[in-house]
N, C-alpha and C. Protein backbone atom coordinates (compact mmCIF):
# COMPACT_ATOMS: atom_id res chain seq x y z
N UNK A 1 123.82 64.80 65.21
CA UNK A 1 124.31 65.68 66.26
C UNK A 1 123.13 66.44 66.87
N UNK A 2 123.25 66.58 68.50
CA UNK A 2 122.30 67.47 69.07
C UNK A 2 122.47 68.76 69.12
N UNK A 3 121.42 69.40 68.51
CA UNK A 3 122.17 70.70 69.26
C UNK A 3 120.83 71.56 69.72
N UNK A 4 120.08 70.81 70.37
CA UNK A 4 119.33 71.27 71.14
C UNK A 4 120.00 71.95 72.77
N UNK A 5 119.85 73.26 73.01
CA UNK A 5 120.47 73.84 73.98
C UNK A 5 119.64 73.42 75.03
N UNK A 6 120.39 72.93 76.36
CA UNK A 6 119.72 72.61 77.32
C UNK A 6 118.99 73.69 77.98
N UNK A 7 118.07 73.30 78.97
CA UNK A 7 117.55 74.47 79.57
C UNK A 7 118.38 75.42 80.60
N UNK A 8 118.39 76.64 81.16
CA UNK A 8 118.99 77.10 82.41
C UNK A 8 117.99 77.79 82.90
N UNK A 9 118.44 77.25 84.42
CA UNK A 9 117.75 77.82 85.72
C UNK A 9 118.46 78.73 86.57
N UNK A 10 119.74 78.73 86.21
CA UNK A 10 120.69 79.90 86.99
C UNK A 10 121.87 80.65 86.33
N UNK A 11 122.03 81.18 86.26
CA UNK A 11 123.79 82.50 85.68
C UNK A 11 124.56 82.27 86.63
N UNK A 12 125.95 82.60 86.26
CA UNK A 12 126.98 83.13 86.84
C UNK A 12 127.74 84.27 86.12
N UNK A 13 127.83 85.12 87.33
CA UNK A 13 128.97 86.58 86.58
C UNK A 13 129.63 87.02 87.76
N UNK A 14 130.91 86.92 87.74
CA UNK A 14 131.68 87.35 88.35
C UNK A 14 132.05 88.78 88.51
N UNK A 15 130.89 89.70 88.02
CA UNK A 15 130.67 91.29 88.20
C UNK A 15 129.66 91.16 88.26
N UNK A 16 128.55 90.07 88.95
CA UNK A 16 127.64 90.42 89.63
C UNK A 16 127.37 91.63 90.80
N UNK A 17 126.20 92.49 91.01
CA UNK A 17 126.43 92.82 92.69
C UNK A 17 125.26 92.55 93.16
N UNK A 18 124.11 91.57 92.71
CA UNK A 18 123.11 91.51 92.68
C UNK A 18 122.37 89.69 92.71
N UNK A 19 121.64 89.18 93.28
CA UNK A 19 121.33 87.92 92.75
C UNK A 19 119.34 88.37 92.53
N UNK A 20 119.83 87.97 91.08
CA UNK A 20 117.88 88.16 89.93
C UNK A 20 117.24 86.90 90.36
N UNK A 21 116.00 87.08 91.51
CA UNK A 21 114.99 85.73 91.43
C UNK A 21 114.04 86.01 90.56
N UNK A 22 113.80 85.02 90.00
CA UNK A 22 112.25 85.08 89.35
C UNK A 22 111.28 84.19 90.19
N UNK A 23 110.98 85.11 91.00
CA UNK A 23 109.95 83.81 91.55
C UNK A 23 109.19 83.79 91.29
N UNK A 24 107.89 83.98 90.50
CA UNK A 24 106.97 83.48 89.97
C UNK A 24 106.76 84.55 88.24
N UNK A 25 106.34 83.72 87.62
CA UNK A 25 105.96 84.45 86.36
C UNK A 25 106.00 85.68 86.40
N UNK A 26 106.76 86.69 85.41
CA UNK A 26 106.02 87.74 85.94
C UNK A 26 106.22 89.08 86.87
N UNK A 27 107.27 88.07 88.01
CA UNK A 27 107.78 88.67 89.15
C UNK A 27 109.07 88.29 89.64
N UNK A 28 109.74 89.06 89.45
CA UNK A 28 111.59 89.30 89.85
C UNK A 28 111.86 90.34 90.82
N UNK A 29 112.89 89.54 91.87
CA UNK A 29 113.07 90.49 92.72
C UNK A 29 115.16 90.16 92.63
N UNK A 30 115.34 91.59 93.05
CA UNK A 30 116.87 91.58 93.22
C UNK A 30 117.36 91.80 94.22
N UNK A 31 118.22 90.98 94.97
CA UNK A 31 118.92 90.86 96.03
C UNK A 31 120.58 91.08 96.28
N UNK A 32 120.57 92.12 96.79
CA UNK A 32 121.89 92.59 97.01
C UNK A 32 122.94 91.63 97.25
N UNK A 33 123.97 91.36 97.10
CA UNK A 33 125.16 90.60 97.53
C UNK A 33 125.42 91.15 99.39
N UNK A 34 125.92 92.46 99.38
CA UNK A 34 126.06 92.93 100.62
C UNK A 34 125.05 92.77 101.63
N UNK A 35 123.64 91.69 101.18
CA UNK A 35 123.01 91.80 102.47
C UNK A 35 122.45 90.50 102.37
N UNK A 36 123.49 89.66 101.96
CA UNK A 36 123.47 88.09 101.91
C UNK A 36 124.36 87.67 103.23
N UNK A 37 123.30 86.89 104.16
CA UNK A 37 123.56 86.25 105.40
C UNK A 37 124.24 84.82 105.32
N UNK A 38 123.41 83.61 104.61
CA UNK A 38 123.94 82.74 104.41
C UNK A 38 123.30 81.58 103.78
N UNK A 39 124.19 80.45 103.58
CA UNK A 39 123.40 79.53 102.78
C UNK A 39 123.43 78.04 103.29
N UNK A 40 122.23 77.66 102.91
CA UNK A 40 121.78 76.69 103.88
C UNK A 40 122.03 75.02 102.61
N UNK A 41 122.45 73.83 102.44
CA UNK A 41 122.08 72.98 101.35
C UNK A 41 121.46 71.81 101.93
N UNK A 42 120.56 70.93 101.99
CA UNK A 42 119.99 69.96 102.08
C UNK A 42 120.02 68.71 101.94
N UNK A 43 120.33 67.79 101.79
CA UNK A 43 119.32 66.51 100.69
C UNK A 43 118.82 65.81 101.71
N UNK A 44 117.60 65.64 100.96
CA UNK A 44 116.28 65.33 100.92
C UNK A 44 115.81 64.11 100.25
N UNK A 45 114.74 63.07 100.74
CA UNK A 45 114.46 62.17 100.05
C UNK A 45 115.03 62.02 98.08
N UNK A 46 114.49 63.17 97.68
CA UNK A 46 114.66 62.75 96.37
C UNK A 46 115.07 63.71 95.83
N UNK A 47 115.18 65.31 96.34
CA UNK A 47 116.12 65.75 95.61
C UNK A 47 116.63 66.89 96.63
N UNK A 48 117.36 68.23 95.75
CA UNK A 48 118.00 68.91 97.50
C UNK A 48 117.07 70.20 98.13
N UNK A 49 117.55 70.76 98.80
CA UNK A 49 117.21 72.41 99.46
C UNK A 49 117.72 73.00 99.95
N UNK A 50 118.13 74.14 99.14
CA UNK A 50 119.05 75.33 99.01
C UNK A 50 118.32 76.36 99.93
N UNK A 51 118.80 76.63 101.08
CA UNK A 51 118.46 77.68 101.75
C UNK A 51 118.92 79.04 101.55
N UNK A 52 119.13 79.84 100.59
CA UNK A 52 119.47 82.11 100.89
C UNK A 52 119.15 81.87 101.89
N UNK A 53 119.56 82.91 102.58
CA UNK A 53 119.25 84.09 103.56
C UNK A 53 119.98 85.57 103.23
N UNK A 54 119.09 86.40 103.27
CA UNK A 54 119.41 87.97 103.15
C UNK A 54 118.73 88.48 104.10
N UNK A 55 118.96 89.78 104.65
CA UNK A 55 118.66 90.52 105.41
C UNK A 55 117.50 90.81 105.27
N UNK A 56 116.43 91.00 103.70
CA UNK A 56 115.46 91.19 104.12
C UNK A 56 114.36 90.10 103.42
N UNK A 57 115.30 89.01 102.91
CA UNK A 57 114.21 87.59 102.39
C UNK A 57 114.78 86.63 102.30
N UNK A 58 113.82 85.64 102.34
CA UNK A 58 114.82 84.27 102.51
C UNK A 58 114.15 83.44 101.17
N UNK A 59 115.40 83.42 100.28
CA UNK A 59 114.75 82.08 99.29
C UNK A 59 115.06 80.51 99.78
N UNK A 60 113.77 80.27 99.12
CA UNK A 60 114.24 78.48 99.11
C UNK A 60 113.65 77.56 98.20
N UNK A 61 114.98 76.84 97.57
CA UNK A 61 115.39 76.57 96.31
C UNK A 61 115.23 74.84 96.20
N UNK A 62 113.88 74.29 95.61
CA UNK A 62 114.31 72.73 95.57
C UNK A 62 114.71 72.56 94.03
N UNK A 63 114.83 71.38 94.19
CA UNK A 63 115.64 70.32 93.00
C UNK A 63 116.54 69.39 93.14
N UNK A 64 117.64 69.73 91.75
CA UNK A 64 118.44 68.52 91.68
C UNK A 64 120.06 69.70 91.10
N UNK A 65 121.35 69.02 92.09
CA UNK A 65 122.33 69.50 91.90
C UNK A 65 122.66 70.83 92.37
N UNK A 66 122.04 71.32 93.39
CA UNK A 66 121.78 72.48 93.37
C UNK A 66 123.06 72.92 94.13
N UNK A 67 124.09 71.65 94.38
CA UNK A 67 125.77 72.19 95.23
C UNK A 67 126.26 73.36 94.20
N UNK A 68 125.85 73.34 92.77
CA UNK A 68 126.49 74.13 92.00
C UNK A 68 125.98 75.81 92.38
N UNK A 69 124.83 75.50 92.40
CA UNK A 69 124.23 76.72 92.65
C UNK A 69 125.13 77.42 94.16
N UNK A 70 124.65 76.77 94.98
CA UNK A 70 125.29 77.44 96.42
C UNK A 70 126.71 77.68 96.13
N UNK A 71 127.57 76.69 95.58
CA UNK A 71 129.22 77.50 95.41
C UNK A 71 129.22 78.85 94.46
N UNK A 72 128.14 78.98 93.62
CA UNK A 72 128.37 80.42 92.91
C UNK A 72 127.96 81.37 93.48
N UNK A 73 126.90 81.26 95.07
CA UNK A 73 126.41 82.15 96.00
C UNK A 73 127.24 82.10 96.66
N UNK A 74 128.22 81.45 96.94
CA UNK A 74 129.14 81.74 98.19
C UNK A 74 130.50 82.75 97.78
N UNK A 75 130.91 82.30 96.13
CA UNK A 75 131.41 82.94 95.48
C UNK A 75 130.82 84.37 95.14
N UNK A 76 129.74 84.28 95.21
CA UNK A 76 129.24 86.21 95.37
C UNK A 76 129.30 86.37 93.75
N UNK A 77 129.07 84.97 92.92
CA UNK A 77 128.71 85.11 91.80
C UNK A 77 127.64 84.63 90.96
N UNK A 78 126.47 84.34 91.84
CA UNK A 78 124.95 83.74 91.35
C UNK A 78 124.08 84.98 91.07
N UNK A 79 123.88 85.32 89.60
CA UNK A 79 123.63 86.29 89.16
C UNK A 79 121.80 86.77 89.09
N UNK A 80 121.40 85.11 88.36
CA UNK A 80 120.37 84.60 88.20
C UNK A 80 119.73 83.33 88.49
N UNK A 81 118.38 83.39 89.11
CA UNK A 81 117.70 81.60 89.51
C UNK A 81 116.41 82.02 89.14
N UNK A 82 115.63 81.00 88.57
CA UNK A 82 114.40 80.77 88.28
C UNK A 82 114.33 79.20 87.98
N UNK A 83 112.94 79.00 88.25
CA UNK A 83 112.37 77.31 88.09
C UNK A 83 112.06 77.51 86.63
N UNK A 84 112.30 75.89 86.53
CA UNK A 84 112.02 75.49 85.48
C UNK A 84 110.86 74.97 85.35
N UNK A 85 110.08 74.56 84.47
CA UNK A 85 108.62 73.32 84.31
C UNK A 85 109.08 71.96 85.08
N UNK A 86 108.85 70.87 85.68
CA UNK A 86 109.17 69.53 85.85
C UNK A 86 109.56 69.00 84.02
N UNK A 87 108.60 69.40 83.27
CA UNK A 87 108.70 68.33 82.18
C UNK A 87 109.93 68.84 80.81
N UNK A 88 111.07 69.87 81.66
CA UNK A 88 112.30 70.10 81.08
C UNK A 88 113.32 69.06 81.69
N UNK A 89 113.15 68.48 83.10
CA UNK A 89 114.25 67.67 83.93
C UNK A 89 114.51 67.23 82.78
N UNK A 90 114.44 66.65 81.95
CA UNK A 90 114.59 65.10 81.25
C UNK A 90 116.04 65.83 79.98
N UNK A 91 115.79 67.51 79.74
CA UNK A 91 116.53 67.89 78.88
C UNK A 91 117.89 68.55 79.70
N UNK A 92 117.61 68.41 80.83
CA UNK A 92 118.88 68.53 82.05
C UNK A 92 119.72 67.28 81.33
N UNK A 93 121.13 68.21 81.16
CA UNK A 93 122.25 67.31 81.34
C UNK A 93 122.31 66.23 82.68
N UNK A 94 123.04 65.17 83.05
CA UNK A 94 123.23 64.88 84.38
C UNK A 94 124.26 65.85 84.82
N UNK A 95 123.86 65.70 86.36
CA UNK A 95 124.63 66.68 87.27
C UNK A 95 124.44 68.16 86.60
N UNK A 96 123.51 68.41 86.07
CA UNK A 96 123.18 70.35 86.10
C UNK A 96 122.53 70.35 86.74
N UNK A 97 122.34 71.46 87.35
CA UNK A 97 121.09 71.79 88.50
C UNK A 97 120.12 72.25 87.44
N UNK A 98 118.80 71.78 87.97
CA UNK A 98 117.50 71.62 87.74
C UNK A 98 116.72 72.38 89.17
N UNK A 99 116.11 73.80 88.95
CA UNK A 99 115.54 73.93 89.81
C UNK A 99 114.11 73.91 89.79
N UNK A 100 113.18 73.52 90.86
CA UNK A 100 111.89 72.91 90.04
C UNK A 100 110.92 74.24 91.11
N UNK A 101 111.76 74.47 92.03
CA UNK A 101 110.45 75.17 93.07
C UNK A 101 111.18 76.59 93.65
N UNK A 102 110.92 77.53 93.61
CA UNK A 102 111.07 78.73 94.45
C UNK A 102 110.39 79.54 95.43
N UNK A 103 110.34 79.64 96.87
CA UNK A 103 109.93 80.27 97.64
C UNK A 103 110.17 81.14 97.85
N UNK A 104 110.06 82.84 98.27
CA UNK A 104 110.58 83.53 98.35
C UNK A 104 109.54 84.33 99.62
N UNK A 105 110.10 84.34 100.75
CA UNK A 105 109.54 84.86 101.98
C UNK A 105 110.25 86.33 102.60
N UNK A 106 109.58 87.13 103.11
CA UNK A 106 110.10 88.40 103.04
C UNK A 106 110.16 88.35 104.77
N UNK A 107 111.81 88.74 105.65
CA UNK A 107 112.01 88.19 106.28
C UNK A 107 111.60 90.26 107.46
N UNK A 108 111.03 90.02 108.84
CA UNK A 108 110.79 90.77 109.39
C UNK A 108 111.11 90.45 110.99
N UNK A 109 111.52 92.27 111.44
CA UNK A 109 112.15 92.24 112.80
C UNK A 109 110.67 92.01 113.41
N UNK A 110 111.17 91.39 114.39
CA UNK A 110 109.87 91.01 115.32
C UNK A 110 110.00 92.17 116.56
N UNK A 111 108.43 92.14 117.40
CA UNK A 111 109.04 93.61 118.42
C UNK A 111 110.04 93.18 119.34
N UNK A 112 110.11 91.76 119.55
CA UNK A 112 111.33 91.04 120.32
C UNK A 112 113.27 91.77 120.10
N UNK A 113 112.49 92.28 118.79
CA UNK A 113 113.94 92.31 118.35
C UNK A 113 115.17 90.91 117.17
N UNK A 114 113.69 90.08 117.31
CA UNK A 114 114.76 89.00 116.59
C UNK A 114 113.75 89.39 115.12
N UNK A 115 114.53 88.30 114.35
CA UNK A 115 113.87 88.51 112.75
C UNK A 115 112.92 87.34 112.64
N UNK A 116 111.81 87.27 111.74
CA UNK A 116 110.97 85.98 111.75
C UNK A 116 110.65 86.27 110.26
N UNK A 117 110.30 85.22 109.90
CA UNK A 117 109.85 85.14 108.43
C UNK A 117 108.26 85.59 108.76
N UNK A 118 107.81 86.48 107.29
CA UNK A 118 106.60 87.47 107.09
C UNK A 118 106.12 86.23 106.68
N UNK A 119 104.88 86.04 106.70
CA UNK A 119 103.97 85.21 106.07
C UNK A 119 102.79 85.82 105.01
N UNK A 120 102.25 85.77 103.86
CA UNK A 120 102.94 84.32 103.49
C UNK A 120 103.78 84.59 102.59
N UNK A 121 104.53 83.59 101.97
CA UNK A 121 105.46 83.73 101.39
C UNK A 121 105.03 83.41 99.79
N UNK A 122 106.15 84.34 98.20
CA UNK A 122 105.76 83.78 97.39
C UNK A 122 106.43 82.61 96.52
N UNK A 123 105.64 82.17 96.10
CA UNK A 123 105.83 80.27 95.82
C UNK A 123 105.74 80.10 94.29
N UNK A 124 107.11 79.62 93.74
CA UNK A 124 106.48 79.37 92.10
C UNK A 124 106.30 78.05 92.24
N UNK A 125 106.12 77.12 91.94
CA UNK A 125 106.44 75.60 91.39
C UNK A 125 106.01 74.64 91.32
């Protein structure tokens, strides 16, 4: 019998009010629920991209399976995300999300009046 626990790259809590990035070692930022704009999903040659948007940053999320992820953000219940190493995929169940890359760009009003992404942005993965 296995009972090696697989890895996780994301939570769910349904008394969330908050979504915890870890985007790089080290560094966690928390993002309000109430100033979550919207979510973007992808696929991509070989695996997907999960677009956040919040009012004042925009993550973006590659990997594998990541539909799970976006229904617990839409649900206003994605608590926690952080990447994993590449060389955990293999201890991914099939169909768990595996997230391998995190961007996290801090999003700014332009004097136009519209919003533009700050450059540069920070990058785990």
């Amino acid at each position: 019998m296995n009972t090696t626990k697989s890895p996780e790259c994301w939570a769910s809590d349904a008394n969330a009010r908050a979504l915890r990035v870890e985007a790089a070692p080290g560094h966690a930022l928390s993002l309000p629920f109430d100033q979550f704009v919207f979510a973007e999903c992808h696929a991509e040659e070989v695996e997907q991209r999960l677009r956040l948007v919040f009012a004042t940053h925009e993550v973006v999320v590659r990997g594998h399976s990541l539909r799970r992820i976006e229904t617990a953000m839409q649900r206003m219940e994605l608590s926690h995300l952080a990447r994993l190493p590449t060389n955990y995929r293999s201890l991914a169940a099939d169909g768990q999300p595996f997230v391998r890359e995190i961007a996290v760009q801090e999003v700014k009003k332009a004097a136009s009046g519209k919003f533009e992404l700050a450059s540069p942005g920070l990058q785990a993965g």
